[in-house]
Protein backbone atom coordinates (compact mmCIF):
# COMPACT_ATOMS: atom_id res chain seq x y z
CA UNK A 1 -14.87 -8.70 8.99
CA UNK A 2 -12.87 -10.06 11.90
CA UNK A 3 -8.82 -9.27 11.50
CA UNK A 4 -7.83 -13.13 10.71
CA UNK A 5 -9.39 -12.44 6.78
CA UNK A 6 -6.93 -10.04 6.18
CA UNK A 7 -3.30 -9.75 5.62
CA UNK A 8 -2.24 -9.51 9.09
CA UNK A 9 -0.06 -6.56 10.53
CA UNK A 10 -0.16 -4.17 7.71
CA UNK A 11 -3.16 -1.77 7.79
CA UNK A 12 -3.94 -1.52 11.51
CA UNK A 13 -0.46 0.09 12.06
CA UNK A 14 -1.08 2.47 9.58
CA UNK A 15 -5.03 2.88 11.56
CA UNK A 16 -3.32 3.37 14.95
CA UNK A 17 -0.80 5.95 13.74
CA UNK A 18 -3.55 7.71 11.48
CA UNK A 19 -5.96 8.58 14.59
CA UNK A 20 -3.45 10.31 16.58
CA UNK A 21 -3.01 12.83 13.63
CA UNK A 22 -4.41 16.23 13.27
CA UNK A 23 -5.71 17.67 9.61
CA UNK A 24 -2.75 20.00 9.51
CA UNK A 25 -0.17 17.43 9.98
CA UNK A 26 -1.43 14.97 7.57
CA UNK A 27 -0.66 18.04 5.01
CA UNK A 28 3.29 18.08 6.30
CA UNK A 29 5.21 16.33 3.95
CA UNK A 30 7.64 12.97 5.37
CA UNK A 31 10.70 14.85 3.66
CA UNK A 32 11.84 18.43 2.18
CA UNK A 33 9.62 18.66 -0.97
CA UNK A 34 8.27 14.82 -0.17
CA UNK A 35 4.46 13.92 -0.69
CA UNK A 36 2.17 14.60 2.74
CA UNK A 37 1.15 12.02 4.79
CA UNK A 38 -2.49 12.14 2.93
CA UNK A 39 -0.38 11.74 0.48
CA UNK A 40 1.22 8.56 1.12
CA UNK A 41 -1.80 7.45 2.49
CA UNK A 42 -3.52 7.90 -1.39
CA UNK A 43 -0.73 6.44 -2.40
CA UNK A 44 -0.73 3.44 -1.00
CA UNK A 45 -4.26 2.84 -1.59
CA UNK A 46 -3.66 3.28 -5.31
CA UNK A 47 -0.26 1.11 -5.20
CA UNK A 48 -1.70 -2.27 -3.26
CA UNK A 49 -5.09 -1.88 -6.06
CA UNK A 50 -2.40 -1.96 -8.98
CA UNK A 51 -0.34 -4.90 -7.30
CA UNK A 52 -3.57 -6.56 -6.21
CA UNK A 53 -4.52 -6.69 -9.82
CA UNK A 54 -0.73 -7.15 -11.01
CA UNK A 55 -1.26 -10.48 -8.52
CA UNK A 56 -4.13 -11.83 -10.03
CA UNK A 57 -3.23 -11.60 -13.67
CA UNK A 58 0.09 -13.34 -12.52
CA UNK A 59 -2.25 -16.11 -11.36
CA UNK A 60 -4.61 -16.56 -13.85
CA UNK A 61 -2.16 -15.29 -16.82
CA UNK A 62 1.20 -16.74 -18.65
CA UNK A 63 3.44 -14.01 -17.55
CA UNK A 64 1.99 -11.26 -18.42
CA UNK A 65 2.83 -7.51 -18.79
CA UNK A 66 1.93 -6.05 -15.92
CA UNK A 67 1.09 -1.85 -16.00
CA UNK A 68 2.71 0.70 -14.46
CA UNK A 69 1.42 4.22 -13.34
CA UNK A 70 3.02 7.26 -13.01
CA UNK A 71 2.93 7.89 -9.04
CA UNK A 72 4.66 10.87 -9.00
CA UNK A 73 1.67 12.66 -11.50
CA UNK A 74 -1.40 10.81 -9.49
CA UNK A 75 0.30 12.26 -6.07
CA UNK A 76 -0.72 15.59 -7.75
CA UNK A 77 -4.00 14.62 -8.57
CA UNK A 78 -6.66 16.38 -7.26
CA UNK A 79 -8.46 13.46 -5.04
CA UNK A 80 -5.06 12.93 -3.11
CA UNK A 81 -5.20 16.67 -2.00
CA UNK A 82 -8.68 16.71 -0.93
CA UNK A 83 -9.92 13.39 -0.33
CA UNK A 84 -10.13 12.45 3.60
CA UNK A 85 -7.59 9.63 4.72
CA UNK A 86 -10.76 7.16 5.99
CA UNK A 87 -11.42 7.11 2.44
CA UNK A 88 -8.19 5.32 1.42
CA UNK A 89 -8.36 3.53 4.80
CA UNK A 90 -11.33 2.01 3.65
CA UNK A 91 -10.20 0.74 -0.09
CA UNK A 92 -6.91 -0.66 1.63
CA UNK A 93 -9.14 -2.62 4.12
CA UNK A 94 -11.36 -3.96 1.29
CA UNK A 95 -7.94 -4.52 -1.17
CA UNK A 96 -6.50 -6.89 1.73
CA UNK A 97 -9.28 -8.60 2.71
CA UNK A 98 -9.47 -9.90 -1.06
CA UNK A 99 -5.93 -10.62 -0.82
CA UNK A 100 -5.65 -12.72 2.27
CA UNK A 101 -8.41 -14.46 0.07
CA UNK A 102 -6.67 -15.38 -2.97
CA UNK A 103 -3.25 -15.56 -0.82
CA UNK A 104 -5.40 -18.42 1.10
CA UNK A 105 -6.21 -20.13 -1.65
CA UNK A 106 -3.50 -20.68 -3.07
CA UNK A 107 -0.82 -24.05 -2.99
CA UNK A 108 3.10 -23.47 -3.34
CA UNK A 109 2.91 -24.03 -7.30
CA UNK A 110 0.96 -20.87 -7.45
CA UNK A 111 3.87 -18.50 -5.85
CA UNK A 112 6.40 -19.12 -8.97
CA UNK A 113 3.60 -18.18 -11.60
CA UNK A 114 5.05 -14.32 -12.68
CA UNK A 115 4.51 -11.28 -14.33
CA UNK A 116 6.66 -8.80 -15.86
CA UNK A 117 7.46 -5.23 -15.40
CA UNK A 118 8.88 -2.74 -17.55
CA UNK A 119 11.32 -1.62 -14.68
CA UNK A 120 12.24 -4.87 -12.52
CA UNK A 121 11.87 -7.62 -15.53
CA UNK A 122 10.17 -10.59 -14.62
CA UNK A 123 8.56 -11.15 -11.10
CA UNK A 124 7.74 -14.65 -9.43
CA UNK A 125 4.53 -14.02 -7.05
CA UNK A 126 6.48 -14.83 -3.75
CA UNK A 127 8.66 -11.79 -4.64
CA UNK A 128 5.51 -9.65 -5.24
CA UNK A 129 3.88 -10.56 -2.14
CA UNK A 130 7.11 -9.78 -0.48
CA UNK A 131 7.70 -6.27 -1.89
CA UNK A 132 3.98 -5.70 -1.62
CA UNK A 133 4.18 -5.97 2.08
CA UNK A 134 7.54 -4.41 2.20
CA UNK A 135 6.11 -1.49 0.51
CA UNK A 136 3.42 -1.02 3.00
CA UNK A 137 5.79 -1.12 6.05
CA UNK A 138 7.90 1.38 4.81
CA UNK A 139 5.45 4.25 3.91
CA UNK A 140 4.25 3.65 7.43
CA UNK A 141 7.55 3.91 8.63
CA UNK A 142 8.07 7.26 7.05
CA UNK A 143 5.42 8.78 9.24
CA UNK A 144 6.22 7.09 12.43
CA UNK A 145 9.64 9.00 11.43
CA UNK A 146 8.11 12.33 10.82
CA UNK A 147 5.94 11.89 13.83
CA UNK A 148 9.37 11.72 15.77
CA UNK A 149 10.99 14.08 14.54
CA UNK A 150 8.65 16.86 14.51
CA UNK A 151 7.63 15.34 18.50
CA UNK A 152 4.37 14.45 17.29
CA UNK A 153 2.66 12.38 19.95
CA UNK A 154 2.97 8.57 19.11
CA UNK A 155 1.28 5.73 21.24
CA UNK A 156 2.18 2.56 20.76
């Protein structure tokens, strides 16, 4: 699919950074007993399915109680140790295409339909779709900043 069907500026980023990374640094955590890169990259693969779905139930739902995950215990998991990256890749590809879909669809009635969480309360969708995204750029800031600091090569 061409790059104007999904959300733009959030996954090629991470794609760009990704290739110029060996095996043996996607295993180096961002931070002093921090998940690895892979990681983060599992991670985020497995956090923008849950606020996909989180999305859509806000849409087609009166408020309704959104699930959590414990992210800390699926880092551990075995598939975010040993799965490849371009796995991940590919769900987060297929997750935002869907997305931009819906997001397309919509009309401005549809961004103050909500859910709820046990830990932030009640959530319009505008403030979803803005900590969705948010949540995106930062992970991939966190390995531009490793990349720096351990003078990994980074093109732009």
């Amino acid at each position: 699919m061409k790059n104007e069907k999904k959300i733009p500026g959030i996954i090629d980023p991470l794609k760009r950074v990704l290739k110029q990374l060996t095996k043996d640094q996607l295993m180096t955590p961002y931070r002093p007993n921090g998940w690895t890169i892979q990681q983060v990259v599992h991670h985020l693969a497995d956090n923008d399915m849950n606020a996909f779905l989180r999305f859509k139930r806000g849409l087609t739902e009166d408020e309704p109680m959104a699930s959590s995950y414990r992210q800390d215990l699926w880092a551990e998991l075995e598939d975010y140790k040993h799965v490849p990256v371009e796995v991940s890749i590919q769900l987060l590809d297929s997750i935002h295409t869907r997305f931009f879909v819906v997001l397309k669809g919509m009309n401005s009635d549809h961004f103050t339909s909500k859910f709820n969480t046990q830990v932030l309360g009640t959530i319009p969708l505008d403030v979803a779709l803005q900590r969705f995204i948010w949540h995106n750029e930062h992970h991939i800031a966190q390995i531009i900043y490793l990349m720096t600091k351990m003078g990994w090569k980074l093109e732009a």
